[in-house]
C-alpha atoms as a PDB file:
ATOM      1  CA  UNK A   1       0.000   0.000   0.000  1.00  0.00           C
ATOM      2  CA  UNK A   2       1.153   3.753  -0.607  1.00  0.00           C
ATOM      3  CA  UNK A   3       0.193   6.900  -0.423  1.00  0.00           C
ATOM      4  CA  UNK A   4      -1.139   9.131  -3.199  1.00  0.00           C
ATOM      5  CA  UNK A   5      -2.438  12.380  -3.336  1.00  0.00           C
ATOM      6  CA  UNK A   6      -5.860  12.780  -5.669  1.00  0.00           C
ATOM      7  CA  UNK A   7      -5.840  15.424  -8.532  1.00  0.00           C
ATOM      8  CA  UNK A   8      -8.783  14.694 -10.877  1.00  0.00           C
ATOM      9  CA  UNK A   9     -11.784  12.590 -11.486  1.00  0.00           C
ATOM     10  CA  UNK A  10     -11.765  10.634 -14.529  1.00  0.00           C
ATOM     11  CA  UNK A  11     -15.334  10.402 -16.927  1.00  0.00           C
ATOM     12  CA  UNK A  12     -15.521   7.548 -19.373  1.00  0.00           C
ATOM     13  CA  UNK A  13     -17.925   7.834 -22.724  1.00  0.00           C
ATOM     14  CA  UNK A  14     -17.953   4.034 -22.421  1.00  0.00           C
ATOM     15  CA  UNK A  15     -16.860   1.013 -20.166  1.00  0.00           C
ATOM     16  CA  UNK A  16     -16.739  -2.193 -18.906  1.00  0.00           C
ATOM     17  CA  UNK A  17     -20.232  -3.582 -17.600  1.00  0.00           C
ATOM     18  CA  UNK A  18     -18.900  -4.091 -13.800  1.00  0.00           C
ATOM     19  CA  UNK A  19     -17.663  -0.058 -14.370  1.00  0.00           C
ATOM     20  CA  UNK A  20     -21.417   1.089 -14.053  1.00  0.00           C
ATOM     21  CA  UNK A  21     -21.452   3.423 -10.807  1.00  0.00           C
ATOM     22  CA  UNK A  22     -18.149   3.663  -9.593  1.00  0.00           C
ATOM     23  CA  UNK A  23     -16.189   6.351  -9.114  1.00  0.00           C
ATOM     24  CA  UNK A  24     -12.507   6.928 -10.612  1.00  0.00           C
ATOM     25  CA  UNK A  25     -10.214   9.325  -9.506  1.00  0.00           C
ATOM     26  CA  UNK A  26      -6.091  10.145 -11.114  1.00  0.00           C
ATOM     27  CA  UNK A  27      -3.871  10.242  -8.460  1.00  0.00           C
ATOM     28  CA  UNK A  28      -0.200  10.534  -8.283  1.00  0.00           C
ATOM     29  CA  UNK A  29       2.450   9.562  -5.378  1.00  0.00           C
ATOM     30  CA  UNK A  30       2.752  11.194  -2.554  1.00  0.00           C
ATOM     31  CA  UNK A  31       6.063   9.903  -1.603  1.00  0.00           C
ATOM     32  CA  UNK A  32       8.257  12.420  -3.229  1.00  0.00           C
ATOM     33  CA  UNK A  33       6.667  15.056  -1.469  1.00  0.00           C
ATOM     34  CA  UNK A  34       7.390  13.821   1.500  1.00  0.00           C
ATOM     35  CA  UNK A  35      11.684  13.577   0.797  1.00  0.00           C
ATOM     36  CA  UNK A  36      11.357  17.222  -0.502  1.00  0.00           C
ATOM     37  CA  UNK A  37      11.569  16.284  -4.044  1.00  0.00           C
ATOM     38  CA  UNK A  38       9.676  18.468  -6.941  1.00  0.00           C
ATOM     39  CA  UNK A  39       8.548  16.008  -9.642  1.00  0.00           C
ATOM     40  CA  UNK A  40       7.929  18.107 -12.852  1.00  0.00           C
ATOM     41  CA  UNK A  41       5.992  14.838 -15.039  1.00  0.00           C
ATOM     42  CA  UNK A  42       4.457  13.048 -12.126  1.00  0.00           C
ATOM     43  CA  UNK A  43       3.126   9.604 -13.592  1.00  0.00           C
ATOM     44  CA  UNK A  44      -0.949   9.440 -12.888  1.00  0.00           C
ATOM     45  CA  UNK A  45      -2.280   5.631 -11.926  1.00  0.00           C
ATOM     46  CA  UNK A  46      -5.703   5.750 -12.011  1.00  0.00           C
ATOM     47  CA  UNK A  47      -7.741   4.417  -8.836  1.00  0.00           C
ATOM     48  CA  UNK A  48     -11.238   2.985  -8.114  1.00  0.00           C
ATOM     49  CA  UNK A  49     -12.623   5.084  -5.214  1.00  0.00           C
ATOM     50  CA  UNK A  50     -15.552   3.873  -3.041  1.00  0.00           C
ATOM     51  CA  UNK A  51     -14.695   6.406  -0.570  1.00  0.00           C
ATOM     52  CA  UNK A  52     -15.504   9.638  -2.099  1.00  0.00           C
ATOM     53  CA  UNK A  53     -12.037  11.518  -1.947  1.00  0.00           C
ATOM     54  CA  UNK A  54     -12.068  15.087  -2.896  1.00  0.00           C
ATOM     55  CA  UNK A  55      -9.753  16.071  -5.166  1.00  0.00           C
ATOM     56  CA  UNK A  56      -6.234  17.013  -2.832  1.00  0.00           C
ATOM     57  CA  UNK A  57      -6.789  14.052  -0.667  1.00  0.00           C
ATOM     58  CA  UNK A  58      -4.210  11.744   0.495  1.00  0.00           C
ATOM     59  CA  UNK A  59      -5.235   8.373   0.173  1.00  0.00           C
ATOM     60  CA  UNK A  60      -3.722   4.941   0.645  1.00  0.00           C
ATOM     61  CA  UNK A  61      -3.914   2.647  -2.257  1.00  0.00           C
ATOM     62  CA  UNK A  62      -3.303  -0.519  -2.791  1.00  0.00           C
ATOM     63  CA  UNK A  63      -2.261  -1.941  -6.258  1.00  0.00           C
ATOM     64  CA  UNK A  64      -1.840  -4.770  -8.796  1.00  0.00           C
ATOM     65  CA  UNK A  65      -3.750  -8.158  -7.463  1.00  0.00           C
ATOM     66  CA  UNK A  66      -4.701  -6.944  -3.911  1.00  0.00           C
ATOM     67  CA  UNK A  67      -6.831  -3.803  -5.869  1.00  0.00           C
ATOM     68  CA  UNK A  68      -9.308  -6.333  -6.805  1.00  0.00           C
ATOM     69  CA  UNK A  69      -9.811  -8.245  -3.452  1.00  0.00           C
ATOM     70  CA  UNK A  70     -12.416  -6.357  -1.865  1.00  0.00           C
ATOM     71  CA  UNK A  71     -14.919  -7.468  -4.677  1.00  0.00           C
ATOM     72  CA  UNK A  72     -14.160 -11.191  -4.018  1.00  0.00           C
ATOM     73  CA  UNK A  73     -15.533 -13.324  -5.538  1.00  0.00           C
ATOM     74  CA  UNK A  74     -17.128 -10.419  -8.199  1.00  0.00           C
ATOM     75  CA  UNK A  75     -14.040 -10.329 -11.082  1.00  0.00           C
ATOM     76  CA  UNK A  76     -13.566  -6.066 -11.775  1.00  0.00           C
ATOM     77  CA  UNK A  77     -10.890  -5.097 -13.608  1.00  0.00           C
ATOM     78  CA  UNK A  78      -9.356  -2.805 -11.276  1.00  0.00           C
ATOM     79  CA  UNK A  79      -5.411  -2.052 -10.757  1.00  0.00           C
ATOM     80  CA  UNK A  80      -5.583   0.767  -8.219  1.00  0.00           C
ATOM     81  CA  UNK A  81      -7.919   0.682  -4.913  1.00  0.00           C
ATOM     82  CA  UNK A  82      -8.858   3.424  -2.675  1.00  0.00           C
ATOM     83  CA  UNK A  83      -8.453   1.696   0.871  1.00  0.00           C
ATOM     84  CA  UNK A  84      -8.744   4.853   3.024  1.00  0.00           C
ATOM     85  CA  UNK A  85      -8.366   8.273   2.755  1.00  0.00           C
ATOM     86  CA  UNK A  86      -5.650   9.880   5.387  1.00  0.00           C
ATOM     87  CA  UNK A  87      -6.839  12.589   7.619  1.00  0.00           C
ATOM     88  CA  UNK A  88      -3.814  13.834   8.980  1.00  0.00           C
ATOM     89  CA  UNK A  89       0.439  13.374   8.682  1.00  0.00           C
ATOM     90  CA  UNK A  90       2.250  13.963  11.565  1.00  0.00           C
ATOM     91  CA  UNK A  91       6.009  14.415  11.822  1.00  0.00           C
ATOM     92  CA  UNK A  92       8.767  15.875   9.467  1.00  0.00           C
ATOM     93  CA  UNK A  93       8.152  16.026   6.130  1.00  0.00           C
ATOM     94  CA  UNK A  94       4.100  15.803   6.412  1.00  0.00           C
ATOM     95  CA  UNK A  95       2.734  19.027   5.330  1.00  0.00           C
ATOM     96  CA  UNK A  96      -0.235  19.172   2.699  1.00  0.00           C
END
């Protein structure tokens, strides 16, 4: 699991069937950030999100195989999961 930080919602014009209702948001990680480095082309993973994050939100996400356990035994192909949004960082190097 990392963290990411949310920066957009994503709208599709079509999509897979098990798609219909669900929420995706781009995200990018939040673990430069927190060494201090400036990324200028961040790569963007997009992530299922059944949590409602606002854009700016930290979340934790987990990726590849895991993404898809919480719909056991449904089959979604997912390869990002929103599995909680972070309220608050404390200690150096967590600032927003």
């Amino acid at each position: 699991m990392q963290l990411y930080q949310v920066n957009g919602t994503v709208t599709l014009s079509r999509a897979h069937p098990s798609f219909m209702g669900c929420r995706l948001k781009t995200a990018e990680a939040y673990g430069d950030r927190l060494l201090g480095r400036a990324v200028k082309d961040p790569d963007l993973v997009v992530v299922w999100d059944d949590l409602g994050a606002a854009d700016g939100s930290v979340i934790a996400v987990s990726d590849g195989g895991e993404a898809a356990q919480p719909f056991k035994p449904t089959l979604k192909p997912v390869d990002a999961y929103n599995a909680a949004i972070i309220d608050e960082l404390h200690g150096p190097g967590f600032k927003k």
